[in-house]
N, C-alpha and C. Protein backbone atom coordinates (compact mmCIF):
# COMPACT_ATOMS: atom_id res chain seq x y z
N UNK A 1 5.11 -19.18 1.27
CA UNK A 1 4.53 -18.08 0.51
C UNK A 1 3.63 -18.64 -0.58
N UNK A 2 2.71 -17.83 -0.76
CA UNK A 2 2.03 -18.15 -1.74
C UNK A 2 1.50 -17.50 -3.14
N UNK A 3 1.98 -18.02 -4.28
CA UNK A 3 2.02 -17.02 -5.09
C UNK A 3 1.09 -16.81 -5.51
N UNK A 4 -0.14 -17.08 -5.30
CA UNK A 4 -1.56 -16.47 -5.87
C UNK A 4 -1.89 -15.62 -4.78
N UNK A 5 -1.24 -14.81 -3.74
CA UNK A 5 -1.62 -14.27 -2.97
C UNK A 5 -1.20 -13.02 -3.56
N UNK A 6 -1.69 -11.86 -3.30
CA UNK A 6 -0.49 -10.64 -3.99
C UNK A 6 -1.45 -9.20 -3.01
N UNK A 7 0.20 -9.08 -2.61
CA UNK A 7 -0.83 -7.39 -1.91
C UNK A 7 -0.25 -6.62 -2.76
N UNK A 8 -1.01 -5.46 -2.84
CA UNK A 8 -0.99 -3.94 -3.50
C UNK A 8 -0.89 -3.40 -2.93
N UNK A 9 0.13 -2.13 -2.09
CA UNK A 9 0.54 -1.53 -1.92
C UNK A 9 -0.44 0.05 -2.37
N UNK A 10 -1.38 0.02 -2.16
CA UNK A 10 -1.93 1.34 -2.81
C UNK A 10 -1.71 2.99 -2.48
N UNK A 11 -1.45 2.82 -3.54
CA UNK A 11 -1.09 4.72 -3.39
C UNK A 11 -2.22 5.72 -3.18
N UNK A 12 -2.14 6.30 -2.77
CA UNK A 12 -3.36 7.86 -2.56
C UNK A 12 -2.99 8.68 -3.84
N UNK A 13 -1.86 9.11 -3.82
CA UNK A 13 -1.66 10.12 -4.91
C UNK A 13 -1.59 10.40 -6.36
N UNK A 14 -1.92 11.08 -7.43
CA UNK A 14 -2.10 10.52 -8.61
C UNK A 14 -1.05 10.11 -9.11
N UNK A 15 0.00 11.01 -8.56
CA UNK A 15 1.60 10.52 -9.42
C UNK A 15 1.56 9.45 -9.48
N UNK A 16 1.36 8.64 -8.94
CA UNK A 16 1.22 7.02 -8.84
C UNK A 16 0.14 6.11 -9.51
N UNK A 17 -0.29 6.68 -9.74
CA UNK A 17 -1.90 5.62 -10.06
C UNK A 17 -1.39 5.36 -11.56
N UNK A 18 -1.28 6.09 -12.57
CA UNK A 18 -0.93 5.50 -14.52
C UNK A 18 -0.38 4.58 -13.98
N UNK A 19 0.90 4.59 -12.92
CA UNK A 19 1.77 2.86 -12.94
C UNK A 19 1.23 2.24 -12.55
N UNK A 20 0.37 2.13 -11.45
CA UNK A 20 -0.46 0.95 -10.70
C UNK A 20 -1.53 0.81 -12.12
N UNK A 21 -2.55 1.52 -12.41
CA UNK A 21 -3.15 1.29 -13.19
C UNK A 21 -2.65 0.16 -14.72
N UNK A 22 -1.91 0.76 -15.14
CA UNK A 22 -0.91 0.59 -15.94
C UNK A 22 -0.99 -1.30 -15.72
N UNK A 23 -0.02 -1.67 -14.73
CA UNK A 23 0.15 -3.00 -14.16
C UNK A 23 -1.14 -3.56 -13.88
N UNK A 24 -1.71 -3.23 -13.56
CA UNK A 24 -3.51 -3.54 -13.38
C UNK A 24 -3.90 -4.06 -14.40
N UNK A 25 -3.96 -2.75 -15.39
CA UNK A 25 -4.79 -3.32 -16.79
C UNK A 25 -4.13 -4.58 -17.19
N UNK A 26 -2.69 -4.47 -17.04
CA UNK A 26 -2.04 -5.52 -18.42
C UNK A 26 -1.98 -7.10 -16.97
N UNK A 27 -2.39 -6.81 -16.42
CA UNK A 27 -2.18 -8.51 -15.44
C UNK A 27 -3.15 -9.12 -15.51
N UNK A 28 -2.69 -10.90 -15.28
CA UNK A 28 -3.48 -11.80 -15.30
C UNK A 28 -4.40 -11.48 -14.10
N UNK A 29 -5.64 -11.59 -13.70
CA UNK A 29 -6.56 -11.51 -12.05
C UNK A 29 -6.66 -13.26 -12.21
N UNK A 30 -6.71 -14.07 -13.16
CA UNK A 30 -7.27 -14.90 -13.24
C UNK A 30 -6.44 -15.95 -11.65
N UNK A 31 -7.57 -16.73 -11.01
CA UNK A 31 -6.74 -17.34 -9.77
C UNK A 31 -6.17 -16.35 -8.58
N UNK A 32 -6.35 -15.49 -8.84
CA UNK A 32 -5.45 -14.38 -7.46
C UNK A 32 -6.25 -14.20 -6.83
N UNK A 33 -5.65 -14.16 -5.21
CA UNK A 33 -6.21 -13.62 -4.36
C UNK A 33 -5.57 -12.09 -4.06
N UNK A 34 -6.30 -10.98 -4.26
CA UNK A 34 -5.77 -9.80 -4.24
C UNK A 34 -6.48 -8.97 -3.15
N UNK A 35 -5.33 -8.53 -2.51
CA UNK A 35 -5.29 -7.74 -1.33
C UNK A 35 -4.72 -6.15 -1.29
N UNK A 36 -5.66 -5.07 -1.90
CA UNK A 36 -5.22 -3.67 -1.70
C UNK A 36 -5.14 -3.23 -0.14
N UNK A 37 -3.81 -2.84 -0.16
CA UNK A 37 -3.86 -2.58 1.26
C UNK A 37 -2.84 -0.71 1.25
N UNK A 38 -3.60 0.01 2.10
CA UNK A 38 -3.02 1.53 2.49
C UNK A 38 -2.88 1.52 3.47
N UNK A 39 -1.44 1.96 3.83
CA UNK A 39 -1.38 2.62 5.15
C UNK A 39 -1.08 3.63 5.65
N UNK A 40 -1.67 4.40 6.73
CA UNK A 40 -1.57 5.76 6.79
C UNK A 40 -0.78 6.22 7.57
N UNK A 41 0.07 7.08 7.15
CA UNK A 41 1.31 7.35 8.91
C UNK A 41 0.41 7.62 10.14
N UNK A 42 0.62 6.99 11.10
CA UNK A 42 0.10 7.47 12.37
C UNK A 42 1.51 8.16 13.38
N UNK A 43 0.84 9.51 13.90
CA UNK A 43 2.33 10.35 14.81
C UNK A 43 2.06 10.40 16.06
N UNK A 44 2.79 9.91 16.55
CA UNK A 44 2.78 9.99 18.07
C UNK A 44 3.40 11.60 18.80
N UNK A 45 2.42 12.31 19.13
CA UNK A 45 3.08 13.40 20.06
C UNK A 45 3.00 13.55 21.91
N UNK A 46 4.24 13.46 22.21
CA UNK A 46 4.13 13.91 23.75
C UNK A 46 3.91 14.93 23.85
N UNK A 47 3.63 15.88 24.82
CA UNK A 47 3.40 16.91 25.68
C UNK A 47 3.49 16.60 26.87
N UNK A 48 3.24 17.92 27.17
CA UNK A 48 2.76 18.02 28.80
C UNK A 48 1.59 17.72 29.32
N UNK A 49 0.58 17.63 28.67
CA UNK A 49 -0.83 16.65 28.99
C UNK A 49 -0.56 15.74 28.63
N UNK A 50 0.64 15.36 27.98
CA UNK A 50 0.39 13.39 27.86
C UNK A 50 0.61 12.62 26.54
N UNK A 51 0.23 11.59 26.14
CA UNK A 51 0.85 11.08 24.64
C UNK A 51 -0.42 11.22 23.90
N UNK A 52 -0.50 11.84 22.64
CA UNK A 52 -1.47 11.68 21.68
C UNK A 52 -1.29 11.11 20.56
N UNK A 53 -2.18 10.38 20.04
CA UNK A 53 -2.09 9.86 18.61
C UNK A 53 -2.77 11.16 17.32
N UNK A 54 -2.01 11.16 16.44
CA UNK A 54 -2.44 12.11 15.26
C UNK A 54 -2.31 11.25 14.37
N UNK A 55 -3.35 10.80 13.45
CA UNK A 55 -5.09 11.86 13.57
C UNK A 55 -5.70 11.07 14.91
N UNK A 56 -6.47 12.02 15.37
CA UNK A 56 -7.16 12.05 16.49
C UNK A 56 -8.09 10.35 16.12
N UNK A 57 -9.17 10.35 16.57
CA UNK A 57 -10.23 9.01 16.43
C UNK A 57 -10.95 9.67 15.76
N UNK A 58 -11.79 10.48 15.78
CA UNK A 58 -12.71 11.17 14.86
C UNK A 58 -12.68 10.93 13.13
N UNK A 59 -11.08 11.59 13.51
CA UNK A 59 -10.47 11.95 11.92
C UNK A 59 -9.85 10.56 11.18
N UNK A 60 -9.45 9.64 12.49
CA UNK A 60 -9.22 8.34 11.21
C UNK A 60 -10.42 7.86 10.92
N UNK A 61 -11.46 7.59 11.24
CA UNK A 61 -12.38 7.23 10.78
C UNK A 61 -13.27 7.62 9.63
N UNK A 62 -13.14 9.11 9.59
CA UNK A 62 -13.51 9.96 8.47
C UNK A 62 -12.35 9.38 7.56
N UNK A 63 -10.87 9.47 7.69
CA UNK A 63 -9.65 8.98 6.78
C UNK A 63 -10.10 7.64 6.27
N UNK A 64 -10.31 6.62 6.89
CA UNK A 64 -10.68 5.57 6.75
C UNK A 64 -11.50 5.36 5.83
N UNK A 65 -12.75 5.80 5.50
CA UNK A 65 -14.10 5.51 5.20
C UNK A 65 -13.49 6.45 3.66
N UNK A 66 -12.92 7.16 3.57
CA UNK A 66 -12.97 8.52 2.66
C UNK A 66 -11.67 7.18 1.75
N UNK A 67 -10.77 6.96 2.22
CA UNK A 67 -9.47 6.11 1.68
C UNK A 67 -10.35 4.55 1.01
N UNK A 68 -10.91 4.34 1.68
CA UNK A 68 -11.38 2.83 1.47
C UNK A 68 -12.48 3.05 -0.01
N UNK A 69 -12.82 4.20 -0.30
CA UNK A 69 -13.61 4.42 -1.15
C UNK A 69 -12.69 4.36 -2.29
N UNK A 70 -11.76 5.51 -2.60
CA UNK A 70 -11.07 5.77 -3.29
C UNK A 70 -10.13 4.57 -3.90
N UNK A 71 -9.71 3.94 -2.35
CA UNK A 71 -9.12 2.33 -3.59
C UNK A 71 -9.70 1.57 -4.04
N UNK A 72 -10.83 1.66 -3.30
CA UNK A 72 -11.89 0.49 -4.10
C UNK A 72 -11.97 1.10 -5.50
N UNK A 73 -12.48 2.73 -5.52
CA UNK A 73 -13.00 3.08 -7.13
C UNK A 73 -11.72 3.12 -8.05
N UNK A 74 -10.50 2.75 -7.43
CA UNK A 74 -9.13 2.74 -8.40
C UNK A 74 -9.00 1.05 -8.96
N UNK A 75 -9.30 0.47 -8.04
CA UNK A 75 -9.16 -0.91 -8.17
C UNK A 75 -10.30 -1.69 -8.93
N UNK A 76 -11.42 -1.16 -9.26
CA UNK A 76 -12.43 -1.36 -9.92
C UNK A 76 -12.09 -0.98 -11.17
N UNK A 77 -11.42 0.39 -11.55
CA UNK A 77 -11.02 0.68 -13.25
C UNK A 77 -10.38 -0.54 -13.58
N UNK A 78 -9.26 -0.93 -12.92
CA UNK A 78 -8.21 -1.76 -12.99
C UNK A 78 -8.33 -3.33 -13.59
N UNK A 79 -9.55 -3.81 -12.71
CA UNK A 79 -9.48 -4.96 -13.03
C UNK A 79 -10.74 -5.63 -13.16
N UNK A 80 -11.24 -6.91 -13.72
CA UNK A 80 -12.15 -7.27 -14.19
C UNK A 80 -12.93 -7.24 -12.89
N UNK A 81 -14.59 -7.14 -13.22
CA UNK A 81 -15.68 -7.25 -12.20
C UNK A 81 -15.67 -8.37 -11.26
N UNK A 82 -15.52 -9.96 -12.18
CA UNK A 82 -15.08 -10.87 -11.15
C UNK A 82 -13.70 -10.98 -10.05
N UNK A 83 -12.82 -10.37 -10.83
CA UNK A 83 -11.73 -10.14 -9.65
C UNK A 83 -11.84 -9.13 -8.63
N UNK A 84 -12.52 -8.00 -9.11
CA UNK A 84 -12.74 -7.03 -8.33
C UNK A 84 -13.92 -7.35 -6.82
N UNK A 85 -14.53 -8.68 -7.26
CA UNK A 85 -15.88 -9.02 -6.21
C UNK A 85 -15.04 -10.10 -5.43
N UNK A 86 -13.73 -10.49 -5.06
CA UNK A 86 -13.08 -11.43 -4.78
C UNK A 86 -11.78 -10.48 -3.77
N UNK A 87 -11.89 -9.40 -4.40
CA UNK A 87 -10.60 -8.36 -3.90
C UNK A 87 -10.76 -7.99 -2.51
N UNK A 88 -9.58 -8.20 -1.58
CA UNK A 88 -9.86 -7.26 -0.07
C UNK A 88 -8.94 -6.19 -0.38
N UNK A 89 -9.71 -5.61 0.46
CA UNK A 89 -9.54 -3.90 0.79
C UNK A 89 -9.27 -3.56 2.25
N UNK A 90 -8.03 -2.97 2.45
CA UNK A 90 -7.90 -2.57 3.80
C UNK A 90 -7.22 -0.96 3.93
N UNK A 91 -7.43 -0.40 4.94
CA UNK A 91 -6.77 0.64 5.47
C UNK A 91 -6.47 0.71 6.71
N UNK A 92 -5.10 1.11 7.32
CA UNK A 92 -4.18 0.18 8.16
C UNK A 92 -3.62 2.18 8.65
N UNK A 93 -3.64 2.16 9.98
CA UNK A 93 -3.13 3.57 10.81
C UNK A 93 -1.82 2.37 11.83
N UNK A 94 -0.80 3.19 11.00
CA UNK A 94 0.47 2.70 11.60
C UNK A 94 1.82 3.64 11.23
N UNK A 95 2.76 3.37 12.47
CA UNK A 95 3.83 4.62 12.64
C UNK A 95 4.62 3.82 11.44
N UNK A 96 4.93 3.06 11.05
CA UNK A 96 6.02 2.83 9.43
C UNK A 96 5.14 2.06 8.97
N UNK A 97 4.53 2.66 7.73
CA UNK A 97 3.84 1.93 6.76
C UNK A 97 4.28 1.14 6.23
N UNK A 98 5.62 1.26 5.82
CA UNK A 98 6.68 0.00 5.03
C UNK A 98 6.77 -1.32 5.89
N UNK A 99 6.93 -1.17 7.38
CA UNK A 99 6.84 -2.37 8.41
C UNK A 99 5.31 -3.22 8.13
N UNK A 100 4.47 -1.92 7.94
CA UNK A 100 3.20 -2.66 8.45
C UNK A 100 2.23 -3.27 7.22
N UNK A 101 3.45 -2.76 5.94
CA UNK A 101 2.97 -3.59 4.42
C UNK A 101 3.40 -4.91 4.77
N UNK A 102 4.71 -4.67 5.25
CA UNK A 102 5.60 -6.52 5.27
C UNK A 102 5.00 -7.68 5.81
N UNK A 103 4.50 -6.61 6.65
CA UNK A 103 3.97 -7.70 8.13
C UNK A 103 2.73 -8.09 7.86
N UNK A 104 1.73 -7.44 7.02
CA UNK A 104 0.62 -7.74 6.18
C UNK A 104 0.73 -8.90 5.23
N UNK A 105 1.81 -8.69 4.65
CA UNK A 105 1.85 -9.59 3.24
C UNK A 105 2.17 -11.15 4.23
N UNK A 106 2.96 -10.98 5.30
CA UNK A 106 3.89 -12.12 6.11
C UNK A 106 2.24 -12.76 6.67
N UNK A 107 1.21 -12.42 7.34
CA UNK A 107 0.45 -12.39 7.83
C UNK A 107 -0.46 -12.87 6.73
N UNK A 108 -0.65 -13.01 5.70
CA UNK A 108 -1.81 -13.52 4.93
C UNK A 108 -1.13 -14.36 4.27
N UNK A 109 0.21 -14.56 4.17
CA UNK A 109 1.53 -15.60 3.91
C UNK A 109 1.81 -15.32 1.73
N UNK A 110 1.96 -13.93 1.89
CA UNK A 110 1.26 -13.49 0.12
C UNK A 110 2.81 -13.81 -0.90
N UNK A 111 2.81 -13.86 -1.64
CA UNK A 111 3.94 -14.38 -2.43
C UNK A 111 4.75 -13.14 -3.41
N UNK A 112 3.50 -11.99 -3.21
CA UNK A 112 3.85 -10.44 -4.08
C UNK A 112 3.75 -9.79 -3.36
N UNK A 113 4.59 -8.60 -3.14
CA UNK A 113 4.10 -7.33 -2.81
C UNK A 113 3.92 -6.47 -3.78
N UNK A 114 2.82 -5.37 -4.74
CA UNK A 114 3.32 -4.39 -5.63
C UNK A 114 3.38 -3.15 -5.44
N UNK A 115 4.24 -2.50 -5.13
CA UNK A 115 4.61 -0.95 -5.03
C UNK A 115 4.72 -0.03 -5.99
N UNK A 116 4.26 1.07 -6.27
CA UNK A 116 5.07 2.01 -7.25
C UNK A 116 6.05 3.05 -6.13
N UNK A 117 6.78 3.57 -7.19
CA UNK A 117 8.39 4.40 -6.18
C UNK A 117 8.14 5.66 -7.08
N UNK A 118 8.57 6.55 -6.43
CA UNK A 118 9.14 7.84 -6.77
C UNK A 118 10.12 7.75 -7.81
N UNK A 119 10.98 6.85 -7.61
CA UNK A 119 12.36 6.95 -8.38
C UNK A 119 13.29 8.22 -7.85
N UNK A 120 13.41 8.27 -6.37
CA UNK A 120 14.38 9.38 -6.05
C UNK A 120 15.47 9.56 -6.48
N UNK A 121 15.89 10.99 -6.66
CA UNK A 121 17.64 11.30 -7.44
C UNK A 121 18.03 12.24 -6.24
N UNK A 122 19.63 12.52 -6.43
CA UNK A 122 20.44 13.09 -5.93
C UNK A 122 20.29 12.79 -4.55
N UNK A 123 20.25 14.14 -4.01
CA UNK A 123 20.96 13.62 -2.33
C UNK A 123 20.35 13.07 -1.57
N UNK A 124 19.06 13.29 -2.31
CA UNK A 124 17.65 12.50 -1.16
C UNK A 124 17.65 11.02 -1.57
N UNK A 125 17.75 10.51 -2.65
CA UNK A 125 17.92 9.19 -3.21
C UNK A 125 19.11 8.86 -2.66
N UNK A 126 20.44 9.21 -2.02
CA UNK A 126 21.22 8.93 -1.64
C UNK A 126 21.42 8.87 -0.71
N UNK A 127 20.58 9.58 0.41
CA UNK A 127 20.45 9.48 1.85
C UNK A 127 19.51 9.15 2.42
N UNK A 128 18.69 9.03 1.90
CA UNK A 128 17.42 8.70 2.66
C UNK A 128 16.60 6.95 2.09
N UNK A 129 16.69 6.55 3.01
CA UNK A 129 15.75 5.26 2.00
C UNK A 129 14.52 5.10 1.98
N UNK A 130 14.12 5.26 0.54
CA UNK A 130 12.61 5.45 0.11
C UNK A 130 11.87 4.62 1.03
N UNK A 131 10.58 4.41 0.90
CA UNK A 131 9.36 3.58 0.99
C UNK A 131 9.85 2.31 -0.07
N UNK A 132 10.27 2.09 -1.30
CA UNK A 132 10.33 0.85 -2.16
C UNK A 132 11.54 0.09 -1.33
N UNK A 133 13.10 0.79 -0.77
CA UNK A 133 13.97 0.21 0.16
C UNK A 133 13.40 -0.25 0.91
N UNK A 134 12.91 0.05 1.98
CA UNK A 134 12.22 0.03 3.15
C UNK A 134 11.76 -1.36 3.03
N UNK A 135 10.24 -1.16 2.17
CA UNK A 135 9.64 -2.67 1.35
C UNK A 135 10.53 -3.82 1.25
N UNK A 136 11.52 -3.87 0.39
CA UNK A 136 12.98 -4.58 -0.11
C UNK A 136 13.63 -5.45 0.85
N UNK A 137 13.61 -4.45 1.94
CA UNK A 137 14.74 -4.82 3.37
C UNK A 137 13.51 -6.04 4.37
N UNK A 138 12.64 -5.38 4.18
CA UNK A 138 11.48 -6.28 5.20
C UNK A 138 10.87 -7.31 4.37
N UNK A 139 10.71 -7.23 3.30
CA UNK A 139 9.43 -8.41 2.75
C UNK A 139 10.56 -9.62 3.07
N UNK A 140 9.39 -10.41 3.19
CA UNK A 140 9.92 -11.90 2.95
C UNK A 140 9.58 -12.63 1.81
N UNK A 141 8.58 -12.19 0.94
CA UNK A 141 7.89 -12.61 -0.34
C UNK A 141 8.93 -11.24 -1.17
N UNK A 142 8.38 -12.14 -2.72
CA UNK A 142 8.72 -11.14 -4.04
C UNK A 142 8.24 -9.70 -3.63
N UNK A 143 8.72 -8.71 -4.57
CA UNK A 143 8.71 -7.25 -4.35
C UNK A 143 8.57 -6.80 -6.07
N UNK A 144 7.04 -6.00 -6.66
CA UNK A 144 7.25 -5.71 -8.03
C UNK A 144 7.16 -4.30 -7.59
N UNK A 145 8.41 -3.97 -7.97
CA UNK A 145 8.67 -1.68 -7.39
C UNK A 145 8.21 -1.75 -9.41
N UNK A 146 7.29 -0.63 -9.18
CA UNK A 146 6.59 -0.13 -11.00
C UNK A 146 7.11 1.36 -10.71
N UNK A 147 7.66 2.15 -11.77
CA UNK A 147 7.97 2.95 -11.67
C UNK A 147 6.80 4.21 -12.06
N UNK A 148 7.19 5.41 -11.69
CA UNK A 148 6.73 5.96 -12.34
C UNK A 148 6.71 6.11 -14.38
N UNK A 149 5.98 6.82 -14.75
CA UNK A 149 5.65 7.00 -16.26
C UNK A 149 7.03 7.47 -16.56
């Protein structure tokens, strides 16, 4: 592993962004190789005509192009111009996003993963395992879960 490697975990939603942001502003870029990476659920439906992928091809590509903007312009507030001209950017259509963060970070051999969590309570926090578990159980590198505000 390598610890100047570090993927980001990027969120779409705002609930999330003050913490990513947050961790952004106050971190060293200096020496990192930084890797924002999203991934989007992809659903597999059978029928009776056959197996389809949702979103169709059309629509990931529109997803794609529309997502890749948005982390770039989040990841640009975040961090200095020279780190930001050094930064990869990906968007990734896969059925468990949590598998296909791990296997990302395992794959560029990264030494961080950074996530922000919900912070689930009660029965859903107790039965169900988040996206930050998920992360936890698979990485083979460090794991920084930022909470919400």
């Amino acid at each position: 592993m390598n610890p100047q490697t570090i993927v980001v975990a990027m969120p779409t939603e705002e609930a999330f962004m003050p913490s990513i942001s947050r961790w952004g502003h106050e971190y060293s870029w200096t020496h990192k190789e930084v890797h924002f990476v999203h991934v989007i659920e992809k659903y597999v439906r059978v029928s009776d005509m056959g197996i389809e992928d949702l979103p169709d091809r059309n629509t990931v590509e529109i997803l794609k192009r529309k997502t890749l903007d948005f982390i770039k312009n989040k990841a640009k507030e975040m961090m200095p111009a020279t780190a930001f001209k050094k930064a990869h950017f990906e968007v990734i259509f896969a059925q468990s996003p949590a598998e296909q963060i791990a296997e990302y970070a395992r794959a560029i051999n990264a030494g961080l993963i950074v996530i922000a969590t919900r912070n689930k309570h009660g029965f859903s926090g107790l039965f169900l395992s988040s996206f930050a578990d998920r992360i936890l159980k698979l990485s083979s590198c460090d794991v920084l879960v930022l909470r919400q505000n």
